[in-house]
Protein backbone atom coordinates (compact mmCIF):
# COMPACT_ATOMS: atom_id res chain seq x y z
CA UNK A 1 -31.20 -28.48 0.41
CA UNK A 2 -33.33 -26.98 2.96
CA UNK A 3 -32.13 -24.54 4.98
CA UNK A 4 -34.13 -26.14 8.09
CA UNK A 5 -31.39 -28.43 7.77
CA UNK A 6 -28.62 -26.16 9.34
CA UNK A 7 -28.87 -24.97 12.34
CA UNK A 8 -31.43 -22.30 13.40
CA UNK A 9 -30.20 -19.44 14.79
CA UNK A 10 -32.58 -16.97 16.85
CA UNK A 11 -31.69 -13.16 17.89
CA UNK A 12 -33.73 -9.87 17.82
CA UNK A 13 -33.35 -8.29 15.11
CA UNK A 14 -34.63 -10.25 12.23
CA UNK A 15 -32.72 -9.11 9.81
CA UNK A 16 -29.27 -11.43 11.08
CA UNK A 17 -31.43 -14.45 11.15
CA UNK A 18 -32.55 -13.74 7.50
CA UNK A 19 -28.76 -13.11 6.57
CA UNK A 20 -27.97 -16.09 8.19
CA UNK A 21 -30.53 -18.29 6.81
CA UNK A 22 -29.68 -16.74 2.73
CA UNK A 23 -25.98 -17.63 3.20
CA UNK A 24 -26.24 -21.23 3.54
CA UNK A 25 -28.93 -20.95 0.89
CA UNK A 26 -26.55 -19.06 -1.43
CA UNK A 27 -23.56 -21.77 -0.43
CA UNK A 28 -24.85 -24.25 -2.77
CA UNK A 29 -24.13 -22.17 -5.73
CA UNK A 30 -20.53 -22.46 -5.46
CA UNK A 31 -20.36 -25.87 -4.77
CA UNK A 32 -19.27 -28.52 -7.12
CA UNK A 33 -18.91 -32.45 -7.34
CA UNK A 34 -15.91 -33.64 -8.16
CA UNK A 35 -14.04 -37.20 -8.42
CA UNK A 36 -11.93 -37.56 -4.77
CA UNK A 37 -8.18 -38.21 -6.08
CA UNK A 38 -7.03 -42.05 -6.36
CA UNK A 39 -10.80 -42.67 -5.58
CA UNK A 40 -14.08 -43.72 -7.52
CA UNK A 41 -15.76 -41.80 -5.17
CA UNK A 42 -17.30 -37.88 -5.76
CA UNK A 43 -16.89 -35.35 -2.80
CA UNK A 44 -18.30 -31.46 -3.02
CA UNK A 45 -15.99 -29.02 -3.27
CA UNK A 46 -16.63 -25.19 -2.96
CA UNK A 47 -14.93 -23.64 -6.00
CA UNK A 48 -14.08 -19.97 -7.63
CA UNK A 49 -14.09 -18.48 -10.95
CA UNK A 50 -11.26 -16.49 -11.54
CA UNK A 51 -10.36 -14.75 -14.64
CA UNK A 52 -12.69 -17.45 -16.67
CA UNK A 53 -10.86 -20.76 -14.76
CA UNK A 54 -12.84 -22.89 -12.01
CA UNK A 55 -10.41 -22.66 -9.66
CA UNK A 56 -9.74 -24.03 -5.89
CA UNK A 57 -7.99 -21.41 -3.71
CA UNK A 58 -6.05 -22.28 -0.61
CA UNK A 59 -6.95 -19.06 1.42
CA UNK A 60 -10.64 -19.24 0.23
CA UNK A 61 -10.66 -23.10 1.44
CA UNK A 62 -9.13 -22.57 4.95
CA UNK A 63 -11.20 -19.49 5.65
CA UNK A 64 -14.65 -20.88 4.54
CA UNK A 65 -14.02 -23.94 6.92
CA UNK A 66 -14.07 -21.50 10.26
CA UNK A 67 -18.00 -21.76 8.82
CA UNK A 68 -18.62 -24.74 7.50
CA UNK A 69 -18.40 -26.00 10.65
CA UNK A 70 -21.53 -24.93 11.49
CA UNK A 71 -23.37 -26.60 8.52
CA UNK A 72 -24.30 -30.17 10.39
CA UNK A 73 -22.51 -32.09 8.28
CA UNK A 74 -24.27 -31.35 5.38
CA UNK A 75 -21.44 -29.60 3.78
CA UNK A 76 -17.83 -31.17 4.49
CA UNK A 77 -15.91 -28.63 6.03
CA UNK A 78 -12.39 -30.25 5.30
CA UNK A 79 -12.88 -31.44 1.76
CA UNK A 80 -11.33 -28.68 0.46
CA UNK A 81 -8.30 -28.76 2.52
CA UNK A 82 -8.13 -32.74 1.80
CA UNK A 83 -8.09 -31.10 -2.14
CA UNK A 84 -4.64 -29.22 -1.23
CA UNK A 85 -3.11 -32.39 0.87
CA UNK A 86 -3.75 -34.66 -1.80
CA UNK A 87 -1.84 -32.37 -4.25
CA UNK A 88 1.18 -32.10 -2.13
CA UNK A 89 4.38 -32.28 -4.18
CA UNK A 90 7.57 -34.41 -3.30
CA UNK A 91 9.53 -31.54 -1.73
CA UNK A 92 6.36 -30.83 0.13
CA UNK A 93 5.09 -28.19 -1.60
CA UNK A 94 1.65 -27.20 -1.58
CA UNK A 95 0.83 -24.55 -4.08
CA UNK A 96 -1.82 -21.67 -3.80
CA UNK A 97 -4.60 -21.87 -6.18
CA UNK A 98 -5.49 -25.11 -8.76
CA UNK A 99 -7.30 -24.90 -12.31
CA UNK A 100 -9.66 -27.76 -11.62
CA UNK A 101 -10.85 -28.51 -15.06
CA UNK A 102 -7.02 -29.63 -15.57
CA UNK A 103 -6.12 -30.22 -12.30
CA UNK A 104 -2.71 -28.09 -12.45
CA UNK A 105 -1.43 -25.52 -10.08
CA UNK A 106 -1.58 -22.25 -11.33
CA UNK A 107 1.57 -20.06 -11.16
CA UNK A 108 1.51 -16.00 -12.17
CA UNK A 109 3.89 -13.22 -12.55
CA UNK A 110 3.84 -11.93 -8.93
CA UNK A 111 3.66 -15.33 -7.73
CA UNK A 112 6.07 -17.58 -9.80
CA UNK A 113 6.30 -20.23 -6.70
CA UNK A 114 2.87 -20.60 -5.97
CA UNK A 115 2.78 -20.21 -2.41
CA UNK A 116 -0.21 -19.15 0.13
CA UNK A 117 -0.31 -17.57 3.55
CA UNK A 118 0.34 -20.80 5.59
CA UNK A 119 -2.73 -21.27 7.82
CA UNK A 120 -3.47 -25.18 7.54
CA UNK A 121 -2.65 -25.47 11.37
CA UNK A 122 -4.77 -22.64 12.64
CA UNK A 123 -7.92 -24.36 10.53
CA UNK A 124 -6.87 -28.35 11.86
CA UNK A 125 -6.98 -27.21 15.31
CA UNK A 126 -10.65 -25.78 14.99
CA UNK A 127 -11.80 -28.31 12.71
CA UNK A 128 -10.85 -30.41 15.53
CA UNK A 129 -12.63 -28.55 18.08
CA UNK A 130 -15.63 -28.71 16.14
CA UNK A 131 -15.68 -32.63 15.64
CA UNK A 132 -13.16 -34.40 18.08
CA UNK A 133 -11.81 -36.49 15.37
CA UNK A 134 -8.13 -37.07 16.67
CA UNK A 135 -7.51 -39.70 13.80
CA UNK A 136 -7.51 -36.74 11.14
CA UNK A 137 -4.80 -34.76 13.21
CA UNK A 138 -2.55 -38.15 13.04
CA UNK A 139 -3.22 -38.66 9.44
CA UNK A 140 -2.39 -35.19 8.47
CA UNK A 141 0.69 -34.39 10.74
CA UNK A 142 2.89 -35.42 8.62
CA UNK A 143 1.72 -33.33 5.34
CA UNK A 144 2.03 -30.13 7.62
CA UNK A 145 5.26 -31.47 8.59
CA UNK A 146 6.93 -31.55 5.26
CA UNK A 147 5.17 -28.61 4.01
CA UNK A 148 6.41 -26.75 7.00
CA UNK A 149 10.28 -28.04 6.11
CA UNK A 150 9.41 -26.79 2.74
CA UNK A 151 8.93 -23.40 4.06
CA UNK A 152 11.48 -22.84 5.53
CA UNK A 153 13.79 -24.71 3.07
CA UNK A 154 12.84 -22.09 0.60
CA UNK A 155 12.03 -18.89 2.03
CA UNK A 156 13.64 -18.50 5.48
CA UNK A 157 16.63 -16.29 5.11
CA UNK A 158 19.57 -15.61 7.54
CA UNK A 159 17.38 -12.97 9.55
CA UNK A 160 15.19 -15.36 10.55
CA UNK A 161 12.52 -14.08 8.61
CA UNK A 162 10.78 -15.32 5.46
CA UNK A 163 10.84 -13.58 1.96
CA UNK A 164 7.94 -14.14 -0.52
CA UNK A 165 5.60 -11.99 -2.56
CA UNK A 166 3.33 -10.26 -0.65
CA UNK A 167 0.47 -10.59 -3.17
CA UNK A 168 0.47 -14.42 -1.82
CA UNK A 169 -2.32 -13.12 0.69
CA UNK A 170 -4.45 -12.08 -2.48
CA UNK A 171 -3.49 -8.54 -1.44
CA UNK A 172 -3.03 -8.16 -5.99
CA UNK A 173 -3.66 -4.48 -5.68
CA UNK A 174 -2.46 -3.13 -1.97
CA UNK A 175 0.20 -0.63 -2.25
CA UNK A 176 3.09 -2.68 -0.58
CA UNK A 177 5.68 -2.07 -3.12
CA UNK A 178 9.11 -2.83 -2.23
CA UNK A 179 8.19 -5.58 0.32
CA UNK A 180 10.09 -8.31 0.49
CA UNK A 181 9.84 -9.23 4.07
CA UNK A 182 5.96 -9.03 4.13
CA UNK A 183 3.97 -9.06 7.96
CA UNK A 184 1.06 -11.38 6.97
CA UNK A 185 2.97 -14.40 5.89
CA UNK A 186 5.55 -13.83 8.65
CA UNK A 187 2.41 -13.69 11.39
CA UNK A 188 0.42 -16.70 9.69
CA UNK A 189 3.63 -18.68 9.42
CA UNK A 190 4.03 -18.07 13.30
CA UNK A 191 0.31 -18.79 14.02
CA UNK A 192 0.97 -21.50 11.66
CA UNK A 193 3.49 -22.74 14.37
CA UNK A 194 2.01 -22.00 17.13
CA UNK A 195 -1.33 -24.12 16.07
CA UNK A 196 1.47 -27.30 14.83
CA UNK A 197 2.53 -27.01 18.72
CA UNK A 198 -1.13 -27.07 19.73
CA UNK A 199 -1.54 -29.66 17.69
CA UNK A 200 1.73 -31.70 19.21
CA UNK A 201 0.19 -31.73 22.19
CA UNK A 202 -3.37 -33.07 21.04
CA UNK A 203 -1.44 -35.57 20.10
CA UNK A 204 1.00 -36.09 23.07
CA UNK A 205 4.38 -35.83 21.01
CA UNK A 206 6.33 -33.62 23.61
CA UNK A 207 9.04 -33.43 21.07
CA UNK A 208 6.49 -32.16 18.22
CA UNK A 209 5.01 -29.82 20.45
CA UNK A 210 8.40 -28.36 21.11
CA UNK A 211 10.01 -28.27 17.89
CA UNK A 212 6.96 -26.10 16.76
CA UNK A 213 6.71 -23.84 20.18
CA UNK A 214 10.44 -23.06 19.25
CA UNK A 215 9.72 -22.02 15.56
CA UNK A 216 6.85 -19.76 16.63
CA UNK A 217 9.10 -17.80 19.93
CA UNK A 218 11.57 -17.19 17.40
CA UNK A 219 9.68 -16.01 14.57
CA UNK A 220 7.82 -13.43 17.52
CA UNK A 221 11.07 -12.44 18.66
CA UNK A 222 11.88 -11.20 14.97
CA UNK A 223 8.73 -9.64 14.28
CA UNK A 224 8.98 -8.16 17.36
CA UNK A 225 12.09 -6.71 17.32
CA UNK A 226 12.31 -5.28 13.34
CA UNK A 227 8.51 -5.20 12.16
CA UNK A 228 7.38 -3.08 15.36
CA UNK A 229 7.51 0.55 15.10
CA UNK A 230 7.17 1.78 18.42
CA UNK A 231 6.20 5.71 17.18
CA UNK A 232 3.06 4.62 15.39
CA UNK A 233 2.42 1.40 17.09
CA UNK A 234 1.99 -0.47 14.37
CA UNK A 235 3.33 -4.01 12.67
CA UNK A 236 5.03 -3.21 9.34
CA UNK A 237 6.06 -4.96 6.02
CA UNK A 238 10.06 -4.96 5.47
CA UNK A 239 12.12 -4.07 2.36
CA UNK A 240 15.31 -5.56 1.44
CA UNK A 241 17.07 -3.81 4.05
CA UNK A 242 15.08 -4.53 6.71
CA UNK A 243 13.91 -1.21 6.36
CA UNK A 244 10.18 -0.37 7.70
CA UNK A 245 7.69 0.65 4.61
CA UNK A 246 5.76 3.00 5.64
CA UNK A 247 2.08 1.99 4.52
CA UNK A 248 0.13 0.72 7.04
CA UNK A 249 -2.39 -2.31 5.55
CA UNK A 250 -5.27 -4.63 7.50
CA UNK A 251 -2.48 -7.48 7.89
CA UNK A 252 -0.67 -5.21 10.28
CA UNK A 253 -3.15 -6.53 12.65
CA UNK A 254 -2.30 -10.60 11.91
CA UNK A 255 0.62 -10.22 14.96
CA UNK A 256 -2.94 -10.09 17.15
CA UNK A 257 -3.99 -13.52 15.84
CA UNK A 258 -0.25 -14.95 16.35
CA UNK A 259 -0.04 -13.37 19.92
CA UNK A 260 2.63 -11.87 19.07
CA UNK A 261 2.69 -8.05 20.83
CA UNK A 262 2.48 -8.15 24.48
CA UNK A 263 -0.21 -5.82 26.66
CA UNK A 264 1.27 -2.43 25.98
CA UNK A 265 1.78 -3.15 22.16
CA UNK A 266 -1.70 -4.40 21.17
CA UNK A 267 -2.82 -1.51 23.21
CA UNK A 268 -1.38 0.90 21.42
CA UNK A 269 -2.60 -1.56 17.75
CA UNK A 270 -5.84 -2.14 18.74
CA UNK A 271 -6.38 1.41 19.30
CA UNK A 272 -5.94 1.48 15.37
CA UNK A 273 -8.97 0.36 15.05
CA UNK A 274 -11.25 2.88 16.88
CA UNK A 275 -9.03 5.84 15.09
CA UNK A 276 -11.10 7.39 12.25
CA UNK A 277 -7.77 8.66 10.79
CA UNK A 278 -6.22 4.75 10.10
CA UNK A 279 -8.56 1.85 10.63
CA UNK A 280 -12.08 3.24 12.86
CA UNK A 281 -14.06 4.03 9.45
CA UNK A 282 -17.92 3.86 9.87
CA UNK A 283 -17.40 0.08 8.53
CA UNK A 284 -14.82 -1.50 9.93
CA UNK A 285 -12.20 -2.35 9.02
CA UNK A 286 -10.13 -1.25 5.82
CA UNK A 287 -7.72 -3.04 4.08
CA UNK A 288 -5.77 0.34 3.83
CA UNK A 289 -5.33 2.91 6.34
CA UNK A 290 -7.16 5.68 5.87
CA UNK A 291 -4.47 8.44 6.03
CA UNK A 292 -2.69 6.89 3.22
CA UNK A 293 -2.73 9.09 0.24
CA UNK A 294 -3.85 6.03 -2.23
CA UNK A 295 -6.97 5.42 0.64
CA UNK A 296 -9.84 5.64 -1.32
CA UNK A 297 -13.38 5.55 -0.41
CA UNK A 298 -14.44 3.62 -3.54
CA UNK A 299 -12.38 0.59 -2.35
CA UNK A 300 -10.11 0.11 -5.21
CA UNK A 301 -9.70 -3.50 -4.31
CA UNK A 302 -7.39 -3.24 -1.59
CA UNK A 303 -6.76 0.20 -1.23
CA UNK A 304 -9.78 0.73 1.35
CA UNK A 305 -12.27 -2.17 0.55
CA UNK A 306 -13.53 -3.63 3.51
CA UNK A 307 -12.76 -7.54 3.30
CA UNK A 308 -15.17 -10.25 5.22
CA UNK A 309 -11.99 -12.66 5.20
CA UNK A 310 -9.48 -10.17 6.67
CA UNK A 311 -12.34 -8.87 9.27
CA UNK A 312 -12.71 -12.44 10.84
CA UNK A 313 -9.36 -12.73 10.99
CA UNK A 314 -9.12 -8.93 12.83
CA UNK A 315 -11.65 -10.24 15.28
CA UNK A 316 -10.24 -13.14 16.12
CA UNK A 317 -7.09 -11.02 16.95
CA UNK A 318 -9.24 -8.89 19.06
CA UNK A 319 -10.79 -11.84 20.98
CA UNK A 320 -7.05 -13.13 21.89
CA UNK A 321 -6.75 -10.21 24.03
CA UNK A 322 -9.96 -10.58 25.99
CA UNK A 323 -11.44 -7.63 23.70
CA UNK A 324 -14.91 -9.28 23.34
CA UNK A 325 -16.94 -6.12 24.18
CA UNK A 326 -15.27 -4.72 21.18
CA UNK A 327 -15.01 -7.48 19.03
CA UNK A 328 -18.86 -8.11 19.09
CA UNK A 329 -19.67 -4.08 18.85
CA UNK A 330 -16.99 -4.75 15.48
CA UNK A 331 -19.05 -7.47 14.02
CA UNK A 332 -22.44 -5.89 14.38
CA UNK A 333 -21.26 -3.02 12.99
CA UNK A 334 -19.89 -4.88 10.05
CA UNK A 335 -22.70 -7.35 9.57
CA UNK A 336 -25.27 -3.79 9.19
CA UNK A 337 -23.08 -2.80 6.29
CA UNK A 338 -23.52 -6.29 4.84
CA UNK A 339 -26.91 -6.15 5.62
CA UNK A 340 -27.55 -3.33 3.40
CA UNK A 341 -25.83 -5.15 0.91
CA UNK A 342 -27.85 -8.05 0.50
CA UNK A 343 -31.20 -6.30 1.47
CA UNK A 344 -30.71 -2.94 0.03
CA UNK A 345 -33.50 -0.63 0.85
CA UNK A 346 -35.21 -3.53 2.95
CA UNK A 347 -35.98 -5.26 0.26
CA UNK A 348 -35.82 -9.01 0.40
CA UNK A 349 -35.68 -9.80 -3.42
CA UNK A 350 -32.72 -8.62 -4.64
CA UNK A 351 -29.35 -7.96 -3.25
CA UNK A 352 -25.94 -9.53 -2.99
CA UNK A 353 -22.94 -10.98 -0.58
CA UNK A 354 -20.21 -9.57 -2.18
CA UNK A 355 -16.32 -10.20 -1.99
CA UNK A 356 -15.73 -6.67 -0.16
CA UNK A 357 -17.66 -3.61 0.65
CA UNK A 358 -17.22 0.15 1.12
CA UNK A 359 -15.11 1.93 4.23
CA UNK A 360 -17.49 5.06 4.98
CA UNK A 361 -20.42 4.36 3.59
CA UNK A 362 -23.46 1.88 2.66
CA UNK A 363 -22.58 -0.37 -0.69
CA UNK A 364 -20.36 -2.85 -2.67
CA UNK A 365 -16.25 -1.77 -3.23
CA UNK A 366 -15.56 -1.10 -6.87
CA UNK A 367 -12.54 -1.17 -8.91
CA UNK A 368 -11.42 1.20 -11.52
CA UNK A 369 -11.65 -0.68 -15.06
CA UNK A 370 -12.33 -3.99 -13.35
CA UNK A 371 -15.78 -5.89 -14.23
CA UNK A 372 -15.27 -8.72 -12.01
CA UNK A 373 -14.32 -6.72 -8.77
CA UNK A 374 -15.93 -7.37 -6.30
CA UNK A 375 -16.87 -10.82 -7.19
CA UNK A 376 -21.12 -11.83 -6.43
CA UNK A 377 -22.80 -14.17 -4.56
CA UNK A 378 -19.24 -14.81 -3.03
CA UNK A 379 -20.32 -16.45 0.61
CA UNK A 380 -16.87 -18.49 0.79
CA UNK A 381 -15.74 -14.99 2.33
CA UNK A 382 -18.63 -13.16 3.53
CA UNK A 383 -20.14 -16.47 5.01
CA UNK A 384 -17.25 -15.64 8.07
CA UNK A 385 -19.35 -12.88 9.16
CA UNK A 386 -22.50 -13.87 8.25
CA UNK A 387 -22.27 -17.51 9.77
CA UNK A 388 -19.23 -17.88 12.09
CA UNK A 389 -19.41 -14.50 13.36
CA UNK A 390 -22.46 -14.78 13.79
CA UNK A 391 -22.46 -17.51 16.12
CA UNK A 392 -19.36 -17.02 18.07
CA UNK A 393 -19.43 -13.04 18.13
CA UNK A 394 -22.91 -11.74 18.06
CA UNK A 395 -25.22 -14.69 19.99
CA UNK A 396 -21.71 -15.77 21.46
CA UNK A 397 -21.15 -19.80 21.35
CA UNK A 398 -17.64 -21.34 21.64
CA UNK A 399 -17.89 -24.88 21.77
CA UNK A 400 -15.37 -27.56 22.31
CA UNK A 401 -15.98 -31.18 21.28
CA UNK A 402 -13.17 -33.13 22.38
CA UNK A 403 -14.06 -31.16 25.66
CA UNK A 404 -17.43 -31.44 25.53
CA UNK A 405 -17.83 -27.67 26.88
CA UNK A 406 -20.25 -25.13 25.29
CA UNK A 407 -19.42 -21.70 26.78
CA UNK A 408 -22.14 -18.62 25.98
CA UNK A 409 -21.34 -14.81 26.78
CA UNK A 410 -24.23 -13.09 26.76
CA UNK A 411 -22.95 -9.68 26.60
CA UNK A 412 -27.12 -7.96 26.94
CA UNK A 413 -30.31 -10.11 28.01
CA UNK A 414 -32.31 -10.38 24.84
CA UNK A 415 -33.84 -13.30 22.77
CA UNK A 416 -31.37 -15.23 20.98
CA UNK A 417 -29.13 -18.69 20.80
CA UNK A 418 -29.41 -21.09 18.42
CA UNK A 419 -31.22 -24.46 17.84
CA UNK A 420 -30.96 -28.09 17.44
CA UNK A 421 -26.61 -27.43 16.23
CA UNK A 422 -25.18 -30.81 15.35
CA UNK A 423 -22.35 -31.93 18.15
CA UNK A 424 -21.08 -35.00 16.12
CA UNK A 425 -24.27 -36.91 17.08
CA UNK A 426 -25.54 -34.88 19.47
CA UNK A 427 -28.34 -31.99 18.58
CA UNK A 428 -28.34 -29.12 21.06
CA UNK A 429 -30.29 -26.27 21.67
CA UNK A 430 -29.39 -22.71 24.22
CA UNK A 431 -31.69 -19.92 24.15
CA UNK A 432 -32.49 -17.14 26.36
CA UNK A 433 -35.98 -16.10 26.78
CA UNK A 434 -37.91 -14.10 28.77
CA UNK A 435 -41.19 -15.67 30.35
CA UNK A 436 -43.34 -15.17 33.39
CA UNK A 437 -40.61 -15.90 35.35
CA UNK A 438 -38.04 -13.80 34.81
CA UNK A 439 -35.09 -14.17 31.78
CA UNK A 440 -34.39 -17.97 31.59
CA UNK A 441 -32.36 -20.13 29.48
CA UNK A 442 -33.73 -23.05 27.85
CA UNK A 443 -31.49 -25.55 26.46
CA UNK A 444 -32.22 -29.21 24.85
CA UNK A 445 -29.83 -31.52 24.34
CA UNK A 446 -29.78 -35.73 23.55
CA UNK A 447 -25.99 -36.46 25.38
CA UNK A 448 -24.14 -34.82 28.72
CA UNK A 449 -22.20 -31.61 27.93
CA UNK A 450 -20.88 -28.92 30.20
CA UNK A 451 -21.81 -25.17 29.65
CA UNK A 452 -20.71 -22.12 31.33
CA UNK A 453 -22.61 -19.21 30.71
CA UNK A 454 -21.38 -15.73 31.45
CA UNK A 455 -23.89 -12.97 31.90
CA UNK A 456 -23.25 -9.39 31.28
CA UNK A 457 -19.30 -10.15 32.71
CA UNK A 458 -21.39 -10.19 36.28
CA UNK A 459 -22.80 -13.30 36.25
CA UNK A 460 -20.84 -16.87 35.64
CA UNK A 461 -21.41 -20.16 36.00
CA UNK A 462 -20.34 -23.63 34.85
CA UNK A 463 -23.17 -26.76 35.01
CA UNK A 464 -23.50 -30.11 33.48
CA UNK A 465 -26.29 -30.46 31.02
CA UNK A 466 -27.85 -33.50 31.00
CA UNK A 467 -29.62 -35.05 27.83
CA UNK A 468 -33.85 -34.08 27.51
CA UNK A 469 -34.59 -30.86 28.41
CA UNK A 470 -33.94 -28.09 31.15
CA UNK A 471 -34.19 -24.61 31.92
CA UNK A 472 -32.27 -22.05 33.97
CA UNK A 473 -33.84 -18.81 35.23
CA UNK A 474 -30.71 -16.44 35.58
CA UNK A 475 -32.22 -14.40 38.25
CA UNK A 476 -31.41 -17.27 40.32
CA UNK A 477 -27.78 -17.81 39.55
């Protein structure tokens, strides 16, 4: 596939477009063709070896389609959700991980029910975004439905919280011992929630909208009111007692994606994250805090590793409290270490996106006695920052299909956008250039959409774009 197929991205330094391009170059290695269940039909799936099985992993499938998005259709950015769907069991089940050679769930120690951080929701409603296909939100309603009653069937105790194993976020080695009531799955069931009411109203069900929007006020309440610690403003895991644990871990930051604290208590989070002592390390962000005593700068899998997956899902956080400034200075940050990753030295050769990288310094996490940590050429995580961040973060698209919007934050003039990005069936182009004139933006586009560009936070403005080509010189705005 050639990469001129995806869309082009253009920015200053080189060295983004060039991690850009290799990701979606690298993508094809972990992709796979395999028959479509109760179908003749082959679709390509984006698979994982782990411990010597092919496997298909739930949290590695709904992550990687924030992404594939971008990929103009030439990558399927749902088929590996579809895979989970398709498997659901009778009481609604839908289990974590699948052998795909036998096509069985797979079940282990620490997780003997199978179950994944429940983010389906959160990845429908930007899937739909991204392609304005309202059909797929009716067909798969009721899936989410009954896998949502299976949630809370199973795990939802008297408190009003949910127990399950906290190594259900892949978290296998984090220090979290004695959870029971564990933050992450308690914040993605609630942005799980919140997304199904989103979703309800997509679809104008009132009552579906509701139901969920109840669910999701109730489960903040309870985080709220036993996971906070006021003292060290921070969002804790819970033993059997409702007792806070006192380690502090990179899903204590998943209440940001849920909009869960209000002003003063992602204040007093987010400034976590600039802190040198917890969460501020030269790359941010680490999966442990850095004043724990089992912090180490090695990684260790997830005591200090710096995590693509987790990071997107940090930034996101930060973006849901108008922190742009800081979620883009985040991402750059992040993408350098990366960068040195994949071209180490500057060389263009060799080099690697790994599963998770180093907290203080240049390089790829390691794990004591562990050959396969982190895992290579692993762009269903890194591909987050190196594709959707990217675009949304660092040259600064949202886009909205089903409102035909394309909003740009330029946060500094300099040369970058992107180029000839599929909408459905319509191939766009933004970029900001300087010429003779002053700084102008030139877009190119085959259908009417509406952009509003916002210009160092000064300068905003909403226009319709009309199909052929036009320019803009923002002097004039």
């Amino acid at each position: 596939m050639n990469k001129h197929d995806f869309p082009k991205i253009h920015f200053y330094d080189q060295d983004f477009v060039d991690i850009y391009d290799k990701s979606w170059n690298l993508l094809q290695n972990s992709c796979v063709s395999l028959q479509k269940n109760g179908s003749d039909s082959e679709e390509s799936y984006f698979v994982d070896r782990q411990n010597g099985k092919l496997v298909m992993d739930q949290f590695e499938s709904i992550m990687s389609s924030f992404f594939l998005v971008y990929s103009n259709r030439n990558y399927n950015a749902d088929a590996n959700i579809d895979y989970f769907y398709s498997r659901q069991e009778e009481s609604g089940a839908i289990y974590w991980k699948y052998d795909i050679e036998t096509d069985t769930p797979i079940f282990t120690e620490d997780n003997p029910q199978g179950i994944g951080l429940p983010l389906f929701a959160w990845a429908e409603y930007n899937l739909y975004h991204k392609s304005a296909n309202k059909k797929r939100i009716k067909e798969i309603m009721p899936v989410l439905q009954k896998y949502t009653t299976w949630l809370e069937e199973n795990f939802k105790m008297e408190n009003g919280l949910y127990k399950v194993p906290f190594q259900c976020s892949t978290m296998f080695n984090s220090p979290r011992e004695g959870t029971v009531y564990p933050i992450d799955f308690n914040s993605c069931l609630a942005i799980h929630a919140l997304y199904m009411s989103a979703l309800g109203d997509i679809l104008n069900d009132k009552d579906l909208s509701f139901q969920y929007k109840r669910m999701y006020f109730s489960l903040k309440t309870r985080i709220n009111s036993k996971m906070w610690d006021g003292d060290t403003g921070f969002y804790y895991d819970l033993d059997e007692n409702e007792n806070i644990l006192p380690h502090k871990t990179i899903v204590g930051f998943l209440p940001l994606l849920a909009e869960i604290p209000n002003e003063d208590k992602a204040d007093a989070l987010i400034s976590h994250l600039n802190n040198p002592e917890t969460f501020g390390t030269d790359h941010p962000f680490p999966s442990l805090s850095a004043d724990h005593p089992l912090f180490s700068e090695n990684g260790e899998g997830f005591r200090g590793s710096v995590f693509p997956s987790f990071n997107f899902m940090v930034i996101k956080g930060l973006e849901r409290y108008q922190r742009y400034d800081m979620a883009r200075e985040c991402t750059i940050r992040h993408l350098y270490y990366i960068l040195d990753g994949i071209f180490p030295g500057g060389s263009r050769s060799k080099g690697d996106l790994k599963e998770a990288y180093l907290p203080t310094k240049e390089g790829f996490a390691t794990l004591t006695g562990s050959e396969t940590f982190p895992r290579g050429n692993y762009v269903l995580g890194a591909g987050l920052s190196t594709i959707a961040l990217m675009i949304e973060n660092v040259i600064g698209l949202e886009i909205s299909l089903p409102r035909k919007t394309v909003d740009w934050v330029i946060p500094n003039l300099e040369i970058m956008g992107i180029e000839k990005l599929s909408l459905k069936r319509n191939l766009i182009t933004i970029l900001s250039n300087k010429s003779t004139r002053g700084w102008e933006v030139q877009m190119e586009s085959e259908k009417l959409y509406y952009f509003t560009i916002n210009i160092l936070g000064e300068k905003k403005k909403a226009l319709p774009i009309p199909s052929g080509k036009c320019s803009m010189l923002i002097d004039k705005l």
